[in-house]
C-alpha atoms as a PDB file:
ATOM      1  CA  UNK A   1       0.000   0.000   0.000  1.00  0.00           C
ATOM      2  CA  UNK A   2       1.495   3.383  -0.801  1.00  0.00           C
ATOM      3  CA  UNK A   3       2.132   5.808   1.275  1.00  0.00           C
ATOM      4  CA  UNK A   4      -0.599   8.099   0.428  1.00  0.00           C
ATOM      5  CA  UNK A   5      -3.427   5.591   0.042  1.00  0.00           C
ATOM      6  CA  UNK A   6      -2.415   4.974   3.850  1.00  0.00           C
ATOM      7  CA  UNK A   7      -2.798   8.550   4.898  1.00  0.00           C
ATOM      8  CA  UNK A   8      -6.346   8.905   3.587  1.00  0.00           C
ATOM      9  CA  UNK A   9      -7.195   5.820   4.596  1.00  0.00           C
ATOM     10  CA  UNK A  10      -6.387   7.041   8.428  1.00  0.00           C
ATOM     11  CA  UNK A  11      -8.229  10.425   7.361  1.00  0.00           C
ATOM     12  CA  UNK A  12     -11.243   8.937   6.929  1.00  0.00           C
ATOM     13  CA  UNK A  13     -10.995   6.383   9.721  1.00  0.00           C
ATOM     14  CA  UNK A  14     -10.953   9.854  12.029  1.00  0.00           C
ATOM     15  CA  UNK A  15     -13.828  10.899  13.319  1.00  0.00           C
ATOM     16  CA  UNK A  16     -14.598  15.143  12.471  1.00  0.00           C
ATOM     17  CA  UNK A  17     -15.030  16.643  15.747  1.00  0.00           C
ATOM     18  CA  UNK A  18     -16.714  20.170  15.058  1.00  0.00           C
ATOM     19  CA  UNK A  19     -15.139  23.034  16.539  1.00  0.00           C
ATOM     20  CA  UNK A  20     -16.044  25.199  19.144  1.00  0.00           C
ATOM     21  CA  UNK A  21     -17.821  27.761  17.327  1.00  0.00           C
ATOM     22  CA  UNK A  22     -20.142  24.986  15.874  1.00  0.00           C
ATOM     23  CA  UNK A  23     -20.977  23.009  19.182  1.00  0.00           C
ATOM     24  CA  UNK A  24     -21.721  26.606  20.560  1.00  0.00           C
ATOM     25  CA  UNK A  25     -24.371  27.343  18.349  1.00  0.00           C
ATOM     26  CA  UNK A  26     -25.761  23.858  18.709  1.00  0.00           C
ATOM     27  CA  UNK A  27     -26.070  24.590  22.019  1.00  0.00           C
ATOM     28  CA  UNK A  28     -27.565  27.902  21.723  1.00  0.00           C
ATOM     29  CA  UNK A  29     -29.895  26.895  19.879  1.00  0.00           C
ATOM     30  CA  UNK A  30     -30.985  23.977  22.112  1.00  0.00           C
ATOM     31  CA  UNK A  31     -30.792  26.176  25.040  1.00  0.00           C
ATOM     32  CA  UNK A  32     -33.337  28.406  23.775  1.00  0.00           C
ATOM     33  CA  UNK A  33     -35.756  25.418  22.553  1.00  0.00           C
ATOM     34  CA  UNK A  34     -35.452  24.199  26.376  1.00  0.00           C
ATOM     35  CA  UNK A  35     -36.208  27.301  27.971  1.00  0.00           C
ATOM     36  CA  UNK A  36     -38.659  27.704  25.180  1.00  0.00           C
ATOM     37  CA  UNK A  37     -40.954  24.438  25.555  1.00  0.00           C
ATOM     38  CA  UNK A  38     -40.334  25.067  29.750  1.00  0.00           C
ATOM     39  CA  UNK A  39     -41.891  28.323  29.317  1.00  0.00           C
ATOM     40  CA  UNK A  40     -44.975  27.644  27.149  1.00  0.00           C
ATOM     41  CA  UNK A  41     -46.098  24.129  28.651  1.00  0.00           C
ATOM     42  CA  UNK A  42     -45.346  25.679  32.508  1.00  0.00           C
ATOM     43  CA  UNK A  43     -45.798  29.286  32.642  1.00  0.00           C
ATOM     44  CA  UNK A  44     -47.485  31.325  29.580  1.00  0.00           C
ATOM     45  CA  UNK A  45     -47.545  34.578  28.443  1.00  0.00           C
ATOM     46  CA  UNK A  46     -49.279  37.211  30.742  1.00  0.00           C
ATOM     47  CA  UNK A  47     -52.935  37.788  30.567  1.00  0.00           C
ATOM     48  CA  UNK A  48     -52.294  41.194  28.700  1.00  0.00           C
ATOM     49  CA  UNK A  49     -49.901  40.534  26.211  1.00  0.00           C
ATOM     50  CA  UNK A  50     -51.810  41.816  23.614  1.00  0.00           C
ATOM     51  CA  UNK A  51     -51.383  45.300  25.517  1.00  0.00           C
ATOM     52  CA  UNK A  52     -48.630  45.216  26.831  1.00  0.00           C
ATOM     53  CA  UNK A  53     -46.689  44.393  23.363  1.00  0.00           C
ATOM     54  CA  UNK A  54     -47.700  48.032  22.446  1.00  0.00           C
ATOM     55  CA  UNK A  55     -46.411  49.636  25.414  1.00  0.00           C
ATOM     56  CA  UNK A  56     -42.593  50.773  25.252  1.00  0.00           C
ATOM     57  CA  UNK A  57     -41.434  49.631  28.984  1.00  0.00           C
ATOM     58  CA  UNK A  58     -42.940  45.827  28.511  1.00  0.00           C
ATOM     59  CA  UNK A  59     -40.579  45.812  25.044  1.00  0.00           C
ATOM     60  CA  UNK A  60     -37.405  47.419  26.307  1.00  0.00           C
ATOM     61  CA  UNK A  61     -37.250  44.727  28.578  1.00  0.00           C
ATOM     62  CA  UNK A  62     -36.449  42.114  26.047  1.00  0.00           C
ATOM     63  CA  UNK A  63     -33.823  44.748  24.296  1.00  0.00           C
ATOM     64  CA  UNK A  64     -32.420  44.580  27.984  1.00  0.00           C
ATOM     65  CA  UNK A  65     -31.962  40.401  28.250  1.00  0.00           C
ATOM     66  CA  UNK A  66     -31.181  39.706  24.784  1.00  0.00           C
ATOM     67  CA  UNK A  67     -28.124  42.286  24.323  1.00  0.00           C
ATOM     68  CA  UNK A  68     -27.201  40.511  27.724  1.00  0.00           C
ATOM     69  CA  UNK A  69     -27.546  37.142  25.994  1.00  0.00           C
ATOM     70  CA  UNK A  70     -25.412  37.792  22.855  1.00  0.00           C
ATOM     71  CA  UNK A  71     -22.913  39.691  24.636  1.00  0.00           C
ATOM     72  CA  UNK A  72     -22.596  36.917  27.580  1.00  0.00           C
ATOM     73  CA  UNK A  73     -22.272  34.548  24.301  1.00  0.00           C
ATOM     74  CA  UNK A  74     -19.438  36.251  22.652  1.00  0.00           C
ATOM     75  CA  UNK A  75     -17.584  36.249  26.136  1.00  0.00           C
ATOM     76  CA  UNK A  76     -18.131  32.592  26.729  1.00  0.00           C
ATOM     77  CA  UNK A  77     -16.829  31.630  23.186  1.00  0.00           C
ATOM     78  CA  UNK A  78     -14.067  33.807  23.755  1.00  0.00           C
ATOM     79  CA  UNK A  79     -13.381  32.630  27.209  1.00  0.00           C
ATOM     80  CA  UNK A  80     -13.658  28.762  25.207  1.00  0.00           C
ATOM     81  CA  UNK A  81     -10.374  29.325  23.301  1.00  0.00           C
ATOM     82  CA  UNK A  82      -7.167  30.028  25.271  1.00  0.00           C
ATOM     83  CA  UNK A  83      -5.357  32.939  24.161  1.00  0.00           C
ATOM     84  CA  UNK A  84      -8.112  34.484  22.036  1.00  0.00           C
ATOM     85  CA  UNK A  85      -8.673  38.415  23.149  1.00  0.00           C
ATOM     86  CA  UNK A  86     -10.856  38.987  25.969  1.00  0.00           C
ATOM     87  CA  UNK A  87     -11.046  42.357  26.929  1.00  0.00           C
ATOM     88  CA  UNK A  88     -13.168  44.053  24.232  1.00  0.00           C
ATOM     89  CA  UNK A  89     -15.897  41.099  24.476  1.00  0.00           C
ATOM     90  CA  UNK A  90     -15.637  41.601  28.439  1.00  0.00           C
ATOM     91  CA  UNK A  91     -16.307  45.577  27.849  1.00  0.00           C
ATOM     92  CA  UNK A  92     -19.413  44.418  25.562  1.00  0.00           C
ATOM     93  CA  UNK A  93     -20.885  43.570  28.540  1.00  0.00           C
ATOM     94  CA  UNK A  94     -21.478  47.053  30.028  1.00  0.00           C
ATOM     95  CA  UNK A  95     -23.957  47.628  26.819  1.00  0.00           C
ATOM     96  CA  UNK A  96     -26.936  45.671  29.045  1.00  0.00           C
ATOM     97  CA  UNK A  97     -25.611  47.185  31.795  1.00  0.00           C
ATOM     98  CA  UNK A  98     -25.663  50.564  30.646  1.00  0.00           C
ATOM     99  CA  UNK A  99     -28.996  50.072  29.251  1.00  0.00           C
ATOM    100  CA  UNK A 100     -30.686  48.888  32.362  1.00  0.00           C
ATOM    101  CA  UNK A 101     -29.560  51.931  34.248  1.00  0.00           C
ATOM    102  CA  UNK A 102     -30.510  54.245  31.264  1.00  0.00           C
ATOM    103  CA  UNK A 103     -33.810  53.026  31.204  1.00  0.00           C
ATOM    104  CA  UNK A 104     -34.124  53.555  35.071  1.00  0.00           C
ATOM    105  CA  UNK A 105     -32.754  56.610  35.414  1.00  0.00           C
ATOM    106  CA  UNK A 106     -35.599  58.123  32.849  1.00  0.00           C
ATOM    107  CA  UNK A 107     -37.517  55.771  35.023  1.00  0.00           C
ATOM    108  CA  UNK A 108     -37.011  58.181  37.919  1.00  0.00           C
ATOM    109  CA  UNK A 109     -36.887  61.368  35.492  1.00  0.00           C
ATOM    110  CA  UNK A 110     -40.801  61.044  34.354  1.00  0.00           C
ATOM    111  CA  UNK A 111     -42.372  59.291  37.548  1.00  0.00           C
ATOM    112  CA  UNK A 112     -43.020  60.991  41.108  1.00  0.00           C
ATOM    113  CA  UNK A 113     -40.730  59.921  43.820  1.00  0.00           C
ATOM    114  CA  UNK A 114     -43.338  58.347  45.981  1.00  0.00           C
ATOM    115  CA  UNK A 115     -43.955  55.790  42.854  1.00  0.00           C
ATOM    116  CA  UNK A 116     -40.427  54.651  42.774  1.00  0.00           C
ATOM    117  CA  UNK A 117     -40.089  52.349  45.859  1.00  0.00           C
ATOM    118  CA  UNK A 118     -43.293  50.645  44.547  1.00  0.00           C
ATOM    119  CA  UNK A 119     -42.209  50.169  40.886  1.00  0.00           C
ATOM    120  CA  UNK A 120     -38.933  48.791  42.204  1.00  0.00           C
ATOM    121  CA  UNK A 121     -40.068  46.180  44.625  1.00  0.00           C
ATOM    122  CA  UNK A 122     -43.474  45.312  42.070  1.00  0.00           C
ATOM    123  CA  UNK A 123     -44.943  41.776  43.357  1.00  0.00           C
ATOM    124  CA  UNK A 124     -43.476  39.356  41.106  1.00  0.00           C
ATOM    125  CA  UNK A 125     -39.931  39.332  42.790  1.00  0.00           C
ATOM    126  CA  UNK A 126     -40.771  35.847  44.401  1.00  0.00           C
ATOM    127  CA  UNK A 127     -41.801  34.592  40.812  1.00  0.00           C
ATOM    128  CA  UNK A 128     -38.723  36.534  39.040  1.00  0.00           C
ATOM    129  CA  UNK A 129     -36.391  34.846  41.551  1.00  0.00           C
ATOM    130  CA  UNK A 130     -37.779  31.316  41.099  1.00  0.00           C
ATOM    131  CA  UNK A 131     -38.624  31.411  37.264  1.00  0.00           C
ATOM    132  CA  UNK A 132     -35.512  33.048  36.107  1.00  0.00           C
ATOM    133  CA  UNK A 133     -33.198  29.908  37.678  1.00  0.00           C
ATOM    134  CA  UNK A 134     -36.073  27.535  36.985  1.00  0.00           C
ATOM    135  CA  UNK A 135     -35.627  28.421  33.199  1.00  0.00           C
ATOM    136  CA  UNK A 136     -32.350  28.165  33.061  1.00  0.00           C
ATOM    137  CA  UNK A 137     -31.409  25.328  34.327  1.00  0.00           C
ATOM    138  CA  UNK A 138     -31.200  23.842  30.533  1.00  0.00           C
ATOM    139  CA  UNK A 139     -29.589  26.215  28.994  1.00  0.00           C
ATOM    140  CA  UNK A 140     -26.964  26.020  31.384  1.00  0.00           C
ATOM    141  CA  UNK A 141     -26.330  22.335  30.498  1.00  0.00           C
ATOM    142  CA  UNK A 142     -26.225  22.714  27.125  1.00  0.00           C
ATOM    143  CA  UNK A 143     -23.997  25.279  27.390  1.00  0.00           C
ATOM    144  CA  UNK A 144     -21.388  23.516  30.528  1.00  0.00           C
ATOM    145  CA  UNK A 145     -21.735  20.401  27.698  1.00  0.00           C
ATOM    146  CA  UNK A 146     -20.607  22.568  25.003  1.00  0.00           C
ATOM    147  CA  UNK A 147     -17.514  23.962  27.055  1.00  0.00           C
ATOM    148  CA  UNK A 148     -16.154  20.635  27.877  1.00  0.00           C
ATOM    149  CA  UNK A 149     -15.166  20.559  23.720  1.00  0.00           C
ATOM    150  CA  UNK A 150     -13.060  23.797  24.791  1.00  0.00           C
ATOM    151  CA  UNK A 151     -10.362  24.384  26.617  1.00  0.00           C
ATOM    152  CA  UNK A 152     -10.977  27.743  29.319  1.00  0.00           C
ATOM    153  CA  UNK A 153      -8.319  28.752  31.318  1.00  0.00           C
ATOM    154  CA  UNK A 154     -10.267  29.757  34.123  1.00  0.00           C
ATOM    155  CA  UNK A 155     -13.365  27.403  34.392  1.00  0.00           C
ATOM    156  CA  UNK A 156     -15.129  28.453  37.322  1.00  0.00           C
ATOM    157  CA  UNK A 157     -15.323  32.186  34.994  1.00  0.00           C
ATOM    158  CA  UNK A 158     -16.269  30.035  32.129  1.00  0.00           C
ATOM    159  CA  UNK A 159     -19.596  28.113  34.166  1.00  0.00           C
ATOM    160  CA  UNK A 160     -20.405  31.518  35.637  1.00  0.00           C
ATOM    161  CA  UNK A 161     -20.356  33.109  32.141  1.00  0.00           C
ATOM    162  CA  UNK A 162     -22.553  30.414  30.680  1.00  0.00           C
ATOM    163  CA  UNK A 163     -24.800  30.629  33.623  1.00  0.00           C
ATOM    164  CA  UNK A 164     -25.522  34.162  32.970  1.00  0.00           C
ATOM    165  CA  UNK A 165     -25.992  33.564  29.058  1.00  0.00           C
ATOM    166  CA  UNK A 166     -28.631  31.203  30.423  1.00  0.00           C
ATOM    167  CA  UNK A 167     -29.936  33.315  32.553  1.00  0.00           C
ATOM    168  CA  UNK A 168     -30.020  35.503  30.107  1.00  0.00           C
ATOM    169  CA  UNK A 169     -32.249  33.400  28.020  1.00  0.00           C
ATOM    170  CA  UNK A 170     -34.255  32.543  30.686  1.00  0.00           C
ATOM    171  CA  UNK A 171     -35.269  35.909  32.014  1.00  0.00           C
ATOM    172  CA  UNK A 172     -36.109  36.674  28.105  1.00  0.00           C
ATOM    173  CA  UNK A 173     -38.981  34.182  27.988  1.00  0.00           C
ATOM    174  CA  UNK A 174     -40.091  34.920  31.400  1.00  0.00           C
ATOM    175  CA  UNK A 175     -40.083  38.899  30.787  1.00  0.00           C
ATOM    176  CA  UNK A 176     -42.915  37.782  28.758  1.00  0.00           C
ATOM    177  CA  UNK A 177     -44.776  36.714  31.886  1.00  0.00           C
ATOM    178  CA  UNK A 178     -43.991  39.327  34.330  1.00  0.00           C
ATOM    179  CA  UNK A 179     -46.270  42.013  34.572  1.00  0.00           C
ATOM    180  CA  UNK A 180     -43.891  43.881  36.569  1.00  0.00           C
ATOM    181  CA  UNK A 181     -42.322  46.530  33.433  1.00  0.00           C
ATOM    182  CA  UNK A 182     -40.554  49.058  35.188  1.00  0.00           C
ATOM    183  CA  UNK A 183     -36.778  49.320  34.603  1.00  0.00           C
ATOM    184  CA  UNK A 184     -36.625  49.963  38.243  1.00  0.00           C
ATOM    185  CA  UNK A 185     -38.013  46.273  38.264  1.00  0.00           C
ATOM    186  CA  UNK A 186     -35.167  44.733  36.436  1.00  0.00           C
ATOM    187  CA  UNK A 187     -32.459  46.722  37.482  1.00  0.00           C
ATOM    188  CA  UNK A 188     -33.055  45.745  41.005  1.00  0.00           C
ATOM    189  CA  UNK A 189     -34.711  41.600  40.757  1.00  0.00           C
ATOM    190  CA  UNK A 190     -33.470  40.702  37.477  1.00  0.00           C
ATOM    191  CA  UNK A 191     -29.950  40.911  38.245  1.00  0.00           C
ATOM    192  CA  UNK A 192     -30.311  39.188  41.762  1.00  0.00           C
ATOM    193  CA  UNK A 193     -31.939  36.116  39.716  1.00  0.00           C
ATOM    194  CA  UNK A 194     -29.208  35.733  37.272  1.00  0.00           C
ATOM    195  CA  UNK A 195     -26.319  36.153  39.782  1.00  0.00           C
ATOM    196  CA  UNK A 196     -27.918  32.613  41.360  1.00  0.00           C
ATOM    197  CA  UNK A 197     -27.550  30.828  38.048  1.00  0.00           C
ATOM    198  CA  UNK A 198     -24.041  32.473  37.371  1.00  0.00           C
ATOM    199  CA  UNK A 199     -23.102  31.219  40.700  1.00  0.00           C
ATOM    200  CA  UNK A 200     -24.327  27.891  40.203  1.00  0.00           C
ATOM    201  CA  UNK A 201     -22.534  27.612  36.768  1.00  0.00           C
ATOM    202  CA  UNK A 202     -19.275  28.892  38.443  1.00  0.00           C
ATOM    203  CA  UNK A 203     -19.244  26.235  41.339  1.00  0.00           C
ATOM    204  CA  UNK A 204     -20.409  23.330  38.610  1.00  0.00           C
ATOM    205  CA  UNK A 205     -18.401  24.923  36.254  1.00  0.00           C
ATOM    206  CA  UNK A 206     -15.050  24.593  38.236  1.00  0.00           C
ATOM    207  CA  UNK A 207     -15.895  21.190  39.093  1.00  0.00           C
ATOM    208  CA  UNK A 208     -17.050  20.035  35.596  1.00  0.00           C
ATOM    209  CA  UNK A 209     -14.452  22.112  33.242  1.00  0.00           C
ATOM    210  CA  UNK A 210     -10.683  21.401  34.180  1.00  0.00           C
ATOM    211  CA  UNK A 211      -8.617  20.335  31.920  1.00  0.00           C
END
């Protein structure tokens, strides 16, 4: 057998493992079919979605979570691949950030101060803080599957980055629930929910993602 007959032979014989990148998406894609079915068959859209879709607070929330999901996505691929640049996906991060606090501060702008209190502490926190981790509990495997094809320095960083990109997720589909639409709302609860699930992808992730 020649030499070269031999070396495709062995080619074929290997199996294609798809690259980070790929498995990724795969799992983005299955973490948001998860949440998804969890959603519709569980919880449901609120009674008044057909009003609330016209109103602008109800649809900024969504702009909120999903700039948090993409940008939590970039960092996590990033993160995946040893040596690849960090910092300007990391800074891509402050865009939810700064929109949440945007969004409140004209929050406390246009409303009386008496009102603010109220709108902050609404009556879905309970639900918001049990949802949120409930929904993302999926997500979060796909994704911790996903990162064991990669190689992350720092995997405890690398489970707490995934959970918050299923968080992320999560508190997308159930901002389509909560009644509760005031940025002062989300800036406060939101954020408390999806620090649980980055915490519980950080401790798994840890365990789970060493090399």
């Amino acid at each position: 057998m020649k030499t070269d007959d031999l070396i495709d032979l062995l080619v074929q014989d290997t199996p294609v493992r798809l690259n980070l990148d790929h498995i990724l998406a795969h799992a983005a894609i299955a973490a948001t079919l998860i949440a998804g079915i969890s959603f519709f068959s569980v919880i449901g859209l609120r009674d008044d979605i057909a009003t609330a879709i016209a109103t602008g607070r109800f649809l900024f929330k969504f702009v909120i979570t999903m700039s948090l999901a993409v940008t939590a996505g970039v960092v996590m691929r990033r993160i995946g691949k040893p040596g690849a640049p960090l910092k300007w996906a990391a800074i891509a991060l402050v865009t939810p950030v700064l929109l949440v606090l945007g969004s409140a501060a004209f929050e406390l702008i246009v409303m009386p101060p008496a009102t603010w209190m109220p709108r902050m502490m609404g009556h879905n926190s309970g639900l918001c803080l049990t949802i949120i981790p409930f929904l993302s509990f999926g997500p979060l495997a796909c994704f911790l599957y996903a990162l064991r094809y990669a190689a992350p320095v720092r995997p405890a960083l690398a489970g707490a980055v995934a959970g918050v990109a299923s968080a992320a997720i999560a508190a997308t589909f159930y901002a389509a629930n909560c009644d509760d639409d005031s940025p002062l709302f989300v800036m406060f609860w939101y954020p408390i929910a999806i620090s649980i699930v980055a915490a519980t992808g950080a401790l798994i992730g840890g365990k789970t993602l060493r090399w």
